[in-house]
Protein backbone atom coordinates (compact mmCIF):
# COMPACT_ATOMS: atom_id res chain seq x y z
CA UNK A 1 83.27 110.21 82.60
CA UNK A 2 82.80 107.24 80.96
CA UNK A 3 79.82 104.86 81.47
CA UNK A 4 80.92 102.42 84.47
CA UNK A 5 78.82 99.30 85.28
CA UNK A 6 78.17 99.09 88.75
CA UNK A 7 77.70 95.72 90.63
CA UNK A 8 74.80 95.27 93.40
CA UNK A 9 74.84 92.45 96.10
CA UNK A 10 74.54 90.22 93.40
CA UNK A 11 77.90 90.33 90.96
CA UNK A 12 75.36 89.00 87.97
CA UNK A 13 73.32 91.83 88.25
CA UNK A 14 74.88 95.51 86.77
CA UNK A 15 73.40 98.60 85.88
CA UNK A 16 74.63 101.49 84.22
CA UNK A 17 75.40 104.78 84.51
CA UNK A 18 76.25 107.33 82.52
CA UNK A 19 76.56 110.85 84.75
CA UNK A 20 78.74 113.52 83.07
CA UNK A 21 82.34 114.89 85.23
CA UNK A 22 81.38 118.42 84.77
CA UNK A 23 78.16 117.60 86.48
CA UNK A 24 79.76 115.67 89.39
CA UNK A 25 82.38 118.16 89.99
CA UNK A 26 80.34 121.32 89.26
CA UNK A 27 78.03 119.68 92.39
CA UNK A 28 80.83 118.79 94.33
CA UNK A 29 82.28 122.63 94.41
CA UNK A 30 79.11 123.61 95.29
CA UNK A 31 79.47 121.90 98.02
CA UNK A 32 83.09 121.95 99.30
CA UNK A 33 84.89 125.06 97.33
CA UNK A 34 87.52 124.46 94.67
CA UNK A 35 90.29 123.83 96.79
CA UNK A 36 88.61 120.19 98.47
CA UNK A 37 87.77 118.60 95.16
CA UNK A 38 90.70 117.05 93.69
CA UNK A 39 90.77 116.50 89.99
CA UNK A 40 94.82 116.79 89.65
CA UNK A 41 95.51 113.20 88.06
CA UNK A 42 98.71 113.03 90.18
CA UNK A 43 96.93 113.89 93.45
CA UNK A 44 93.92 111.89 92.62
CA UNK A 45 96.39 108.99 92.32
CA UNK A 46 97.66 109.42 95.90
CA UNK A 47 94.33 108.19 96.80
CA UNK A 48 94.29 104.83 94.64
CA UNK A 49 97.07 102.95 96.89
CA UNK A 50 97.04 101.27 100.07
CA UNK A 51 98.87 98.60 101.21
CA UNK A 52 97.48 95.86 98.35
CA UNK A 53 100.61 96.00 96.95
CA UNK A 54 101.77 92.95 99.47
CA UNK A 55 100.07 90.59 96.83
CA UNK A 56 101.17 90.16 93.45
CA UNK A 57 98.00 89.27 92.76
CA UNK A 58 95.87 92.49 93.97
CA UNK A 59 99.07 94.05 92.95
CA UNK A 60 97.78 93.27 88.94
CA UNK A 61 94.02 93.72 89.88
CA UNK A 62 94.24 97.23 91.16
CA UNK A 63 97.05 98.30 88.86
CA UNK A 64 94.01 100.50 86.36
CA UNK A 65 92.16 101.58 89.35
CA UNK A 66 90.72 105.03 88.95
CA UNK A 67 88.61 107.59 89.46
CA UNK A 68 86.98 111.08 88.11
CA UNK A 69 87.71 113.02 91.65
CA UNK A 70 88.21 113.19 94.93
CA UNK A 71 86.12 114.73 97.57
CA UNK A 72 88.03 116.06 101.07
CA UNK A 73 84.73 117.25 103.10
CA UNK A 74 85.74 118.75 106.34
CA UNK A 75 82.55 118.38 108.92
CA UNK A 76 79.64 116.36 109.09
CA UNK A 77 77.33 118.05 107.01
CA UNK A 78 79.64 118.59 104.16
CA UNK A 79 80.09 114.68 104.13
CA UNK A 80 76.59 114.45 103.94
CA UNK A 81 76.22 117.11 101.50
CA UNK A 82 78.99 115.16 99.28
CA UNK A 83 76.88 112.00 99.52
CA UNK A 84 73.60 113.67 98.56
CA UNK A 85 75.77 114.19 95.29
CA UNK A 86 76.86 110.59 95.08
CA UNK A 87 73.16 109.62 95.64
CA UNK A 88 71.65 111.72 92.86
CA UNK A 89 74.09 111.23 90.24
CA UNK A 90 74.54 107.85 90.84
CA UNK A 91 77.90 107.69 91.06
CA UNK A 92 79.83 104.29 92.39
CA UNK A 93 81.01 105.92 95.80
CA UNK A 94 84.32 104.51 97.76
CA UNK A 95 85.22 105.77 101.26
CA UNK A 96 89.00 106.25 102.25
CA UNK A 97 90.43 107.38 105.52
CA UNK A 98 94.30 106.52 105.71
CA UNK A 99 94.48 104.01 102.90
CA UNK A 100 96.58 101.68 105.55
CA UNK A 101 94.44 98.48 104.28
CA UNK A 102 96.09 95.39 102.97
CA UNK A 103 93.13 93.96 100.55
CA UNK A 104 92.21 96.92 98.38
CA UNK A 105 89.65 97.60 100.65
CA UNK A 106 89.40 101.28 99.83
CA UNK A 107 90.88 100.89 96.31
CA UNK A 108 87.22 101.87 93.70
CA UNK A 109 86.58 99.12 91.20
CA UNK A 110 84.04 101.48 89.46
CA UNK A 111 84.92 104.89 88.33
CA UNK A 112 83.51 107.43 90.36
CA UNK A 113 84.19 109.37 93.33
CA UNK A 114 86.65 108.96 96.60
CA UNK A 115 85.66 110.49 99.89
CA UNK A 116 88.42 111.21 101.84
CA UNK A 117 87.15 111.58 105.82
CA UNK A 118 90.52 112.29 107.31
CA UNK A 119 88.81 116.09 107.54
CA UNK A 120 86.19 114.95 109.59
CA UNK A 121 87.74 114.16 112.48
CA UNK A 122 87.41 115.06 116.35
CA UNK A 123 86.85 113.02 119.73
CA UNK A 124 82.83 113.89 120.56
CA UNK A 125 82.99 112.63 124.19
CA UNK A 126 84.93 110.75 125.93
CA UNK A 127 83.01 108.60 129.21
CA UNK A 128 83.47 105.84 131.76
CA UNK A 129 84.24 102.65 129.45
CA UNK A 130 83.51 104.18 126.00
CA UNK A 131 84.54 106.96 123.61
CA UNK A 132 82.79 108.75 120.54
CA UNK A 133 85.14 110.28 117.81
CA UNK A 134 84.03 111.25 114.19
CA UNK A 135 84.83 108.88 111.17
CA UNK A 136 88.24 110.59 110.42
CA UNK A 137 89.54 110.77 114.00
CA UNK A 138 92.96 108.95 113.83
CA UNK A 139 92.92 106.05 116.58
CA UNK A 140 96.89 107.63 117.96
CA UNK A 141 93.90 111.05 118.69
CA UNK A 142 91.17 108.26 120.37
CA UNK A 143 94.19 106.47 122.79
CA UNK A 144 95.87 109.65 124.10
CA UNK A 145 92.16 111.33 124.62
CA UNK A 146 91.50 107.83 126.92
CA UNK A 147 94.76 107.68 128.71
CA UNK A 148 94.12 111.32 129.77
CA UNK A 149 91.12 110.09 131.45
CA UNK A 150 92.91 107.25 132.69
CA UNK A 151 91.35 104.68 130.27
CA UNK A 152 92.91 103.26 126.92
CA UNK A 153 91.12 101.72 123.90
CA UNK A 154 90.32 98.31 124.19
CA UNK A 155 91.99 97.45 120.51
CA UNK A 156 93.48 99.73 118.26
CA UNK A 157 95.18 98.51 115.01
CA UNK A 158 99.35 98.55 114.87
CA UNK A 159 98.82 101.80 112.75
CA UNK A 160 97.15 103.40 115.15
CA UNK A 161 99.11 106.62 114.43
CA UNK A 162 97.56 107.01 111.12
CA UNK A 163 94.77 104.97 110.95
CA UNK A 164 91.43 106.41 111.03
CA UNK A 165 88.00 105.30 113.26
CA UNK A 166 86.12 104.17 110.33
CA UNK A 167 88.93 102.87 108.20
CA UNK A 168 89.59 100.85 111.55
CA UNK A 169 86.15 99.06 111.62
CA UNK A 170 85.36 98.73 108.38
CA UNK A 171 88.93 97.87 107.00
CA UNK A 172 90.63 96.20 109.73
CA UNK A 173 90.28 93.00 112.67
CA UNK A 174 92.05 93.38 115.39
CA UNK A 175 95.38 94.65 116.41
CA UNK A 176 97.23 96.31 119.83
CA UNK A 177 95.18 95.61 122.78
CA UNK A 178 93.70 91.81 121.19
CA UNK A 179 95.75 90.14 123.36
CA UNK A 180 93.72 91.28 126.69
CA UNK A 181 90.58 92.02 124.96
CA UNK A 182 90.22 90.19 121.86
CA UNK A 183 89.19 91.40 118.41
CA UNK A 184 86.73 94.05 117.05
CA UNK A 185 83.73 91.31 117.37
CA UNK A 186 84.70 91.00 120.64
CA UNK A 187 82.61 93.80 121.81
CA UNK A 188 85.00 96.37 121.48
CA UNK A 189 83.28 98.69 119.21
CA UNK A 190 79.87 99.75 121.41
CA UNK A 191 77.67 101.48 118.60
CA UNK A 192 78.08 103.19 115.04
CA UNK A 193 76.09 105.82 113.41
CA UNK A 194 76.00 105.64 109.30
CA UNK A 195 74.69 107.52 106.65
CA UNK A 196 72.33 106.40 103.96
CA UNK A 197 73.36 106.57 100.16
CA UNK A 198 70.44 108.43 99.56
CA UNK A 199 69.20 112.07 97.84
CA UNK A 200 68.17 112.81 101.26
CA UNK A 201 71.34 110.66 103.58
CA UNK A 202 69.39 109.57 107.15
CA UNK A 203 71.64 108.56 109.83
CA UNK A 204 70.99 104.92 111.06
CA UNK A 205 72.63 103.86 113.92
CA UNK A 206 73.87 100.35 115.48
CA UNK A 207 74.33 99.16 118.73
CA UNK A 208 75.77 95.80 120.41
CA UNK A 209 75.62 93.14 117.98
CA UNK A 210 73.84 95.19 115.36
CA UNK A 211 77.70 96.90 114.84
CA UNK A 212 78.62 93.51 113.75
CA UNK A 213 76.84 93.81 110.37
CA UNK A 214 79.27 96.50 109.11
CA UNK A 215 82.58 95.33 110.70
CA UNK A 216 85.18 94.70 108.33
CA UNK A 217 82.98 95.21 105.46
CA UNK A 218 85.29 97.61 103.68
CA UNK A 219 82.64 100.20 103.70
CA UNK A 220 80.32 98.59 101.49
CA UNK A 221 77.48 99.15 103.77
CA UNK A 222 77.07 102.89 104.70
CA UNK A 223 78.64 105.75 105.08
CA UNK A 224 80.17 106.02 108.76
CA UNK A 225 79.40 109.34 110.70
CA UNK A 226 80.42 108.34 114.65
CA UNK A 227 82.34 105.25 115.84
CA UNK A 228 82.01 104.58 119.82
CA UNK A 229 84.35 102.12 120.37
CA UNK A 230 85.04 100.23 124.36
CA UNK A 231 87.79 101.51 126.84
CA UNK A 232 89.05 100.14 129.36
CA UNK A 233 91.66 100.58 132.38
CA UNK A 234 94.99 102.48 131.07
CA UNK A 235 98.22 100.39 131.94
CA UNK A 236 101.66 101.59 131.60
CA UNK A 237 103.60 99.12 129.03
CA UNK A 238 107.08 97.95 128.82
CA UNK A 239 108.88 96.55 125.37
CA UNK A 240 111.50 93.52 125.06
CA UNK A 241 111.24 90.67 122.78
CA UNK A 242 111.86 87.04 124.18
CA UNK A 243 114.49 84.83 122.23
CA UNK A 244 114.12 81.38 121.65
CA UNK A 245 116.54 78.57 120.04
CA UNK A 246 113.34 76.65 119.24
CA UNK A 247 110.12 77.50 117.78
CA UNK A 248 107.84 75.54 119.31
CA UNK A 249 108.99 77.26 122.70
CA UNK A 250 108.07 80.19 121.60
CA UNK A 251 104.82 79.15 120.68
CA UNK A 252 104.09 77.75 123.58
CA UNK A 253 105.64 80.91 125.20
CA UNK A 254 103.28 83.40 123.05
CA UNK A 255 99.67 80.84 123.80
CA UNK A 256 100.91 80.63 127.87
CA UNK A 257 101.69 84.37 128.03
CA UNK A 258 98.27 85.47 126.75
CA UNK A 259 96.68 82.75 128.94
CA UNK A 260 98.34 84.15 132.23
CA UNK A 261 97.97 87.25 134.85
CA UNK A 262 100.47 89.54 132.70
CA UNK A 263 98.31 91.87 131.51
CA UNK A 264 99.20 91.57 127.70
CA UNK A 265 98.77 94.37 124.51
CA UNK A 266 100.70 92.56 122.22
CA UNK A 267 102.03 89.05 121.95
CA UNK A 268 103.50 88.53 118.53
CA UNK A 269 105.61 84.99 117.50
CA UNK A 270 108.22 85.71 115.11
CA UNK A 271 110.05 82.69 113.48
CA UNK A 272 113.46 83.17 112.64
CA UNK A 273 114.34 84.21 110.64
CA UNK A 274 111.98 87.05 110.60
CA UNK A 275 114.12 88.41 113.54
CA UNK A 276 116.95 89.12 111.40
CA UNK A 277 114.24 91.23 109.00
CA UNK A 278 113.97 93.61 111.34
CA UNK A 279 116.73 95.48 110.61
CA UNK A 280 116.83 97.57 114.21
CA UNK A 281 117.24 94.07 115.83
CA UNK A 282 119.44 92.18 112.99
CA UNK A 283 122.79 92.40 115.03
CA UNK A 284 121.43 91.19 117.95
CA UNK A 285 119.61 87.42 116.43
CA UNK A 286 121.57 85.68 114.06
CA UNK A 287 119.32 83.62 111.43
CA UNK A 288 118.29 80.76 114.05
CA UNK A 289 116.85 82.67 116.79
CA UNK A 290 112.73 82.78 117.07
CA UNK A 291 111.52 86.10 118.63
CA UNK A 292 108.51 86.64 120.51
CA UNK A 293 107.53 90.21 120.67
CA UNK A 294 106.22 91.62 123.76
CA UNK A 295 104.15 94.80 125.25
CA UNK A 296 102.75 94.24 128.62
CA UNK A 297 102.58 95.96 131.87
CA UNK A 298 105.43 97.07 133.67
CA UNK A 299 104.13 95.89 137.00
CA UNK A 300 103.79 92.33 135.70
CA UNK A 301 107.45 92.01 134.64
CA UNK A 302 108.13 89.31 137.95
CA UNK A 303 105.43 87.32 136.47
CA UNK A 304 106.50 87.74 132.86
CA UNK A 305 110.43 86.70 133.62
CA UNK A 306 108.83 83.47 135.62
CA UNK A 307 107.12 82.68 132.40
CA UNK A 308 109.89 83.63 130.31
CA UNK A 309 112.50 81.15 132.61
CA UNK A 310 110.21 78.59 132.28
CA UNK A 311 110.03 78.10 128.36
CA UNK A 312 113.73 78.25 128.14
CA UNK A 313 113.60 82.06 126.96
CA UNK A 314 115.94 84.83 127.06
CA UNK A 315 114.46 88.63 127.79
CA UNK A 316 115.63 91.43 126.18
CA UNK A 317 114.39 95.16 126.27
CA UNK A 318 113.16 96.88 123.32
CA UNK A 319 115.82 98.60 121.99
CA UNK A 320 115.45 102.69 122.40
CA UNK A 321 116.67 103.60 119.12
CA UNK A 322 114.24 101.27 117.33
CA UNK A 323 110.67 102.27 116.10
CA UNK A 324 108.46 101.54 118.79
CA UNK A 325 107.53 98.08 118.90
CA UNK A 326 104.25 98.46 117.17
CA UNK A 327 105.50 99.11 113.95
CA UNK A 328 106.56 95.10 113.53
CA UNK A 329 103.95 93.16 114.49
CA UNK A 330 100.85 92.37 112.72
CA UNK A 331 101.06 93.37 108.68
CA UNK A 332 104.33 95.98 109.49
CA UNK A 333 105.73 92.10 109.66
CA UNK A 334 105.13 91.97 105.81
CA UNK A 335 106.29 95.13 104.97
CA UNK A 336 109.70 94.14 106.98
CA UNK A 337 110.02 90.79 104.97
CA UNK A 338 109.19 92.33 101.81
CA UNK A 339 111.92 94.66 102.30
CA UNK A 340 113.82 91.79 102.80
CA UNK A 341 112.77 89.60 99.62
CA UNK A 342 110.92 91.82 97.44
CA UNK A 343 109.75 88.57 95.46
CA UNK A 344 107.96 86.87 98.67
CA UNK A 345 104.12 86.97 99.43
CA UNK A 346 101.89 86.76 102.51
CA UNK A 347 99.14 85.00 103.90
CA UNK A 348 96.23 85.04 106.72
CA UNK A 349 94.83 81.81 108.77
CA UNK A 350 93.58 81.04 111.88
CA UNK A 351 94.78 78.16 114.21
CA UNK A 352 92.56 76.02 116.42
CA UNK A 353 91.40 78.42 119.42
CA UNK A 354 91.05 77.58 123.06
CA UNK A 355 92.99 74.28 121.89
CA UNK A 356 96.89 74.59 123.20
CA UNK A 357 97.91 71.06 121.62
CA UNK A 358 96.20 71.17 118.45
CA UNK A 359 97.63 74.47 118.14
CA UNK A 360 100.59 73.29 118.59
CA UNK A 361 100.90 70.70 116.71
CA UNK A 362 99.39 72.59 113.29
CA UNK A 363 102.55 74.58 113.91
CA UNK A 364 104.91 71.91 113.69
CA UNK A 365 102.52 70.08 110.75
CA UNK A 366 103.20 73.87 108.37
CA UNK A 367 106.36 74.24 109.41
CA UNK A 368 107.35 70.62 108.70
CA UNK A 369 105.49 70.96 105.59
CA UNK A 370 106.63 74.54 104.28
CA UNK A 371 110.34 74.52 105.38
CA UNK A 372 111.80 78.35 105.22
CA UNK A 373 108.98 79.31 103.23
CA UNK A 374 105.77 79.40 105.00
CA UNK A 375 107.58 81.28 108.37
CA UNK A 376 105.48 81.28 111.30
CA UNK A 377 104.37 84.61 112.47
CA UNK A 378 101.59 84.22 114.95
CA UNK A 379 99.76 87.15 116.97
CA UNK A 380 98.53 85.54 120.28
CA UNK A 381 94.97 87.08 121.41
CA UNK A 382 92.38 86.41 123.57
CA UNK A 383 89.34 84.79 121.88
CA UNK A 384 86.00 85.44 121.80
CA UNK A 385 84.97 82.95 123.74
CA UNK A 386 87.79 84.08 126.56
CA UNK A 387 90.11 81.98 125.92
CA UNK A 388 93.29 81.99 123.56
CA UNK A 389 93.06 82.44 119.42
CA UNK A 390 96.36 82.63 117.32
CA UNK A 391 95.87 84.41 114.67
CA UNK A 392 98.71 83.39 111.45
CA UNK A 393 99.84 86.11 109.16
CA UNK A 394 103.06 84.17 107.63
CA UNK A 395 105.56 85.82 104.96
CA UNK A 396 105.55 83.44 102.09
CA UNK A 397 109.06 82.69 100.62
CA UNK A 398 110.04 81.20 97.64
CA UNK A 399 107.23 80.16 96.09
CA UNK A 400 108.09 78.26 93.00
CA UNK A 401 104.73 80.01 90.98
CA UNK A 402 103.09 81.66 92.89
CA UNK A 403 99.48 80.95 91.82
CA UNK A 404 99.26 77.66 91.81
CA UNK A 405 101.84 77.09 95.05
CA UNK A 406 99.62 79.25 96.84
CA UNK A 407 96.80 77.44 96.17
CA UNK A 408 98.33 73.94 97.21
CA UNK A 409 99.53 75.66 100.62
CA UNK A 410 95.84 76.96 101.07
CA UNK A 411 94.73 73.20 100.56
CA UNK A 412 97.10 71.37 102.70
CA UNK A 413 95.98 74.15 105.46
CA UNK A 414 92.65 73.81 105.17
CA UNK A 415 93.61 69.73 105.47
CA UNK A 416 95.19 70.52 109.04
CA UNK A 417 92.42 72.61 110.54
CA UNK A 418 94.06 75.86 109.77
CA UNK A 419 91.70 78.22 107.94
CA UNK A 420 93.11 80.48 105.75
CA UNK A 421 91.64 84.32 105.39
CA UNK A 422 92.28 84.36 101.76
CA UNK A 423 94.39 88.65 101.60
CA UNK A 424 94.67 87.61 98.12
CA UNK A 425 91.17 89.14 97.60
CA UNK A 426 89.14 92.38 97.14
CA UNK A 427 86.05 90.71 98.32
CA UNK A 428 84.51 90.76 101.70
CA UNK A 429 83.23 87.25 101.89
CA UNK A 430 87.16 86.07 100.73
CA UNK A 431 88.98 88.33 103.38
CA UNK A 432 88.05 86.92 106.78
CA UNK A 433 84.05 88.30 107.35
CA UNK A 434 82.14 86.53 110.06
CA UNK A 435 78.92 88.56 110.10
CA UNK A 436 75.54 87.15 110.06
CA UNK A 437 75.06 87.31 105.53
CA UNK A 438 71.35 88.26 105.65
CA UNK A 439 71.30 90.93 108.18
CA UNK A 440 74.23 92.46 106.30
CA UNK A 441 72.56 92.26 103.10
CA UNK A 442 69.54 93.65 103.90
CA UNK A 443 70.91 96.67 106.16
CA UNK A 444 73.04 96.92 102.64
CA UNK A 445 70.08 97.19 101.22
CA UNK A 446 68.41 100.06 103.70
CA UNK A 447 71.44 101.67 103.35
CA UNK A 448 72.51 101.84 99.55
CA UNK A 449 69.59 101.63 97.45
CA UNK A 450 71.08 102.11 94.58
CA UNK A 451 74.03 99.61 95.08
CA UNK A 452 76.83 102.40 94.39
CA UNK A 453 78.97 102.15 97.16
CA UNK A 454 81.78 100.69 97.21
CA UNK A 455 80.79 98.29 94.25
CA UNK A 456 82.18 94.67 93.70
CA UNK A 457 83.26 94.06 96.93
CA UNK A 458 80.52 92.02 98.73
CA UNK A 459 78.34 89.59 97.15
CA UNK A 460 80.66 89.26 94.34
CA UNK A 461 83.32 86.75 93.70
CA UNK A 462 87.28 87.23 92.93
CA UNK A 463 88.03 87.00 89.36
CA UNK A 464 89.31 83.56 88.23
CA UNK A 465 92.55 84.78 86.32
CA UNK A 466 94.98 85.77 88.85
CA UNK A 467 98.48 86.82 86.97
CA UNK A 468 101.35 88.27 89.71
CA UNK A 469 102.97 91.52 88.62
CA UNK A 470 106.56 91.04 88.46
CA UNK A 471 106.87 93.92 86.46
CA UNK A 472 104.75 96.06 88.86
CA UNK A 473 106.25 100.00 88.97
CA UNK A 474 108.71 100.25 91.89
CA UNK A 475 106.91 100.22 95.31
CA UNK A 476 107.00 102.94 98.61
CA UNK A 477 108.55 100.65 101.20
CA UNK A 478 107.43 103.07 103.85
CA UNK A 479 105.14 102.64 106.59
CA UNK A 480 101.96 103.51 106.75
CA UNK A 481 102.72 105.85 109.48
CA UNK A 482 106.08 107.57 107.04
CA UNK A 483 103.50 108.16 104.11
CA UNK A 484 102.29 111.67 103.19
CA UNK A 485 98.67 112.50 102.27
């Protein structure tokens, strides 16, 4: 393996390291057997793409990424065994559990080793208002272990199916459930237990608003061994989608629903025409129609068709020979549109919250802006505060060049209150983090000693050239949840 400098907190700071393959993978079969360390250059390269791909500019970034092997441990102590290794070698160290992340998050930037925790999975216990499950436990294997005890996760995120515990919290922000309960800093993930990087890993472990220090940290921090994460009351849902002939309707519509007695999972604003994207619902819109997706609770349907009468809205069921409704909203939205125009982008902001006119009338400012290229698609949650936070993850189309449009469309939003969550980045800091810095630098610092996990991701900045790949190799187009291992 090639010497690989690897960046601490601080990006102007690198060390180097020079460990030899043979002695990384002669460790790692001590530990795991032949059979779990993957060396295959085609199967390693399974494990070096995500979902990055919906920017042209992480597209370029991540294009060389690699790595000497990859390690599949399959129970605690052979994940712990695996980062002994790490530890002693010093070899940069990047966790992966589905690889459903948008940002690169569990892309290496250093070569070194990928730990793949999909093997360590199981539910530990399952209680009144809470459940334990191991890093790899898929959240789909969390929500049907709650609903049989008549509970439900609080939040899950849209690939729920696939998506693992840790990848969850440490990757991801929200999702299915947001719009009752509000986002993972919302109290919705009760406690974590982590590894140290160390020779000899101990197991630190968070509760309350210590958790808050590794959430959506892309696993920079330590190496996740439990996730307890809030449950709450199980509800039985009902589908439809709610068209409007104008947009600011269905805004209103999405903010009003959320802020009501319908008990809400998902409340997801859809300008058109992003309706027409969606191919299972294309003959049913036409190009002018906004759609505002909807999963809420079947016994609130009398107050959800008051609300829908009352913005001028027209109810529809979800159709039954469509993907289930999850599999549109949130960043399945992008993955629709890109389908659609393979040359568009994407974006992340957040509106005013617990502010209905301001809201509002940021919506009409973009959209008056941006024309058919910056299309509203807004996922209506509670906030943190209780009250109502839209949350904007737009399909960007047409962008004349792409570099420096995007940045002028990041200005004029930050001139209009809207803060953008820059997706266009590997780094935490860029990608939406709202921990506390210094208590997540210095449980970094507890944690990974030697500054070899996950390198370049926090404390570091994005590189200042930023080229789009037009002539990136042809993409998957399939869902996170239609991908194989």
């Amino acid at each position: 393996m090639q010497s690989a400098p690897v960046r601490p907190r601080d990006a102007s700071m690198t060390i180097t390291l020079t460990p030899r393959s043979d002695d990384l993978v002669d460790a790692l079969t001590g530990v795991l057997g032949t059979d779990r360390v993957v060396r295959d250059r085609t199967k390693i390269g399974r494990y070096l793409r995500d979902f990055s791909w919906y920017s042209p500019i992480l597209e370029s970034a991540l294009a060389d990424t690699t790595v000497t092997a990859v390690a599949k441990p399959g129970s605690l102590d052979e994940l712990r065994e695996t980062v002994a290794v790490a530890a002693h070698l010093r070899v940069p160290l990047t966790m992966r559990g589905a690889g459903t992340g948008n940002y690169g998050q569990s892309l290496p930037l250093e070569d070194g080793l990928v730990v793949d925790v999909k093997g360590v999975a199981g539910v530990l216990a399952v209680e009144e208002g809470r459940i334990a499950v191991l890093p790899g436990t898929t959240m789909k294997t969390a929500e049907e272990a709650a609903r049989a005890t008549g509970q439900e996760l609080a939040v899950m995120p849209s690939t729920y199916r696939v998506a693992t515990a840790s990848g969850f919290i440490c990757g991801g922000s929200g999702g299915i459930g947001a719009s009752a309960h509000g986002d993972l800093w919302s109290g919705n993930v009760l406690a974590v237990e982590l590894l140290t990087v160390t020779e000899d890993p101990q197991v630190v472990r968070l509760e309350g608003q210590q958790v808050n220090a590794v959430l959506h940290t892309y696993g920079t921090i330590g190496v996740i061994t439990r996730v307890e994460l809030r449950l709450v009351p199980r509800h039985e849902y009902v589908a439809s989608y709610v068209a409007f002939t104008d947009l600011g309707d269905a805004c209103a519509f999405g903010w009003d629903l959320v802020d009501s007695a319908v008990h809400t999972r998902l409340a997801s604003v859809q300008e058109a025409p992003i309706g027409r994207m969606f191919t299972p619902l294309a003959d049913a819109l036409d190009d002018r129609t906004h759609v505002v997706l909807v999963w809420s609770d079947g016994d609130d349907d009398p107050l959800l068709d008051e609300l829908v009468d009352r913005h001028g809205g027209t109810r529809t069921a979800w159709p039954a020979d469509a993907p289930h409704i999850t599999q549109f909203p949130y960043s399945h939205t992008i993955l629709w549109s890109r389908r659609a125009d393979p040359g568009s982008s994407w974006l992340q902001c957040e509106y005013a919250a617990d502010d209905r006119g301001r809201f509002l009338e940021q919506v009409r400012a973009v959209t008056a802006r941006y024309p058919g290229v910056f299309l509203q698609h807004i996922e209506v949650n509670r906030s943190r505060e209780g009250g109502v936070r839209c949350m904007g993850i737009p399909p960007l189309m047409g962008l004349p060049d792409h570099t420096a449009a995007l940045d002028a469309l990041i200005e004029f939003c930050a001139s209009i209150g809207v803060v953008v969550l820059n997706p266009h980045s590997y780094v935490v800091e860029e990608g939406g983090f709202v921990g506390d810095v210094a208590e997540t630098l210095a449980l970094k610092d507890r944690c990974d000693p030697h500054g070899i996990l996950n390198p370049g991701k926090l404390g570091a900045s994005f590189f200042a050239a930023r080229d789009s790949a037009p002539g990136a190799a042809a993409r998957d187009l399939r869902a996170p949840e239609q991908l194989d291992d």
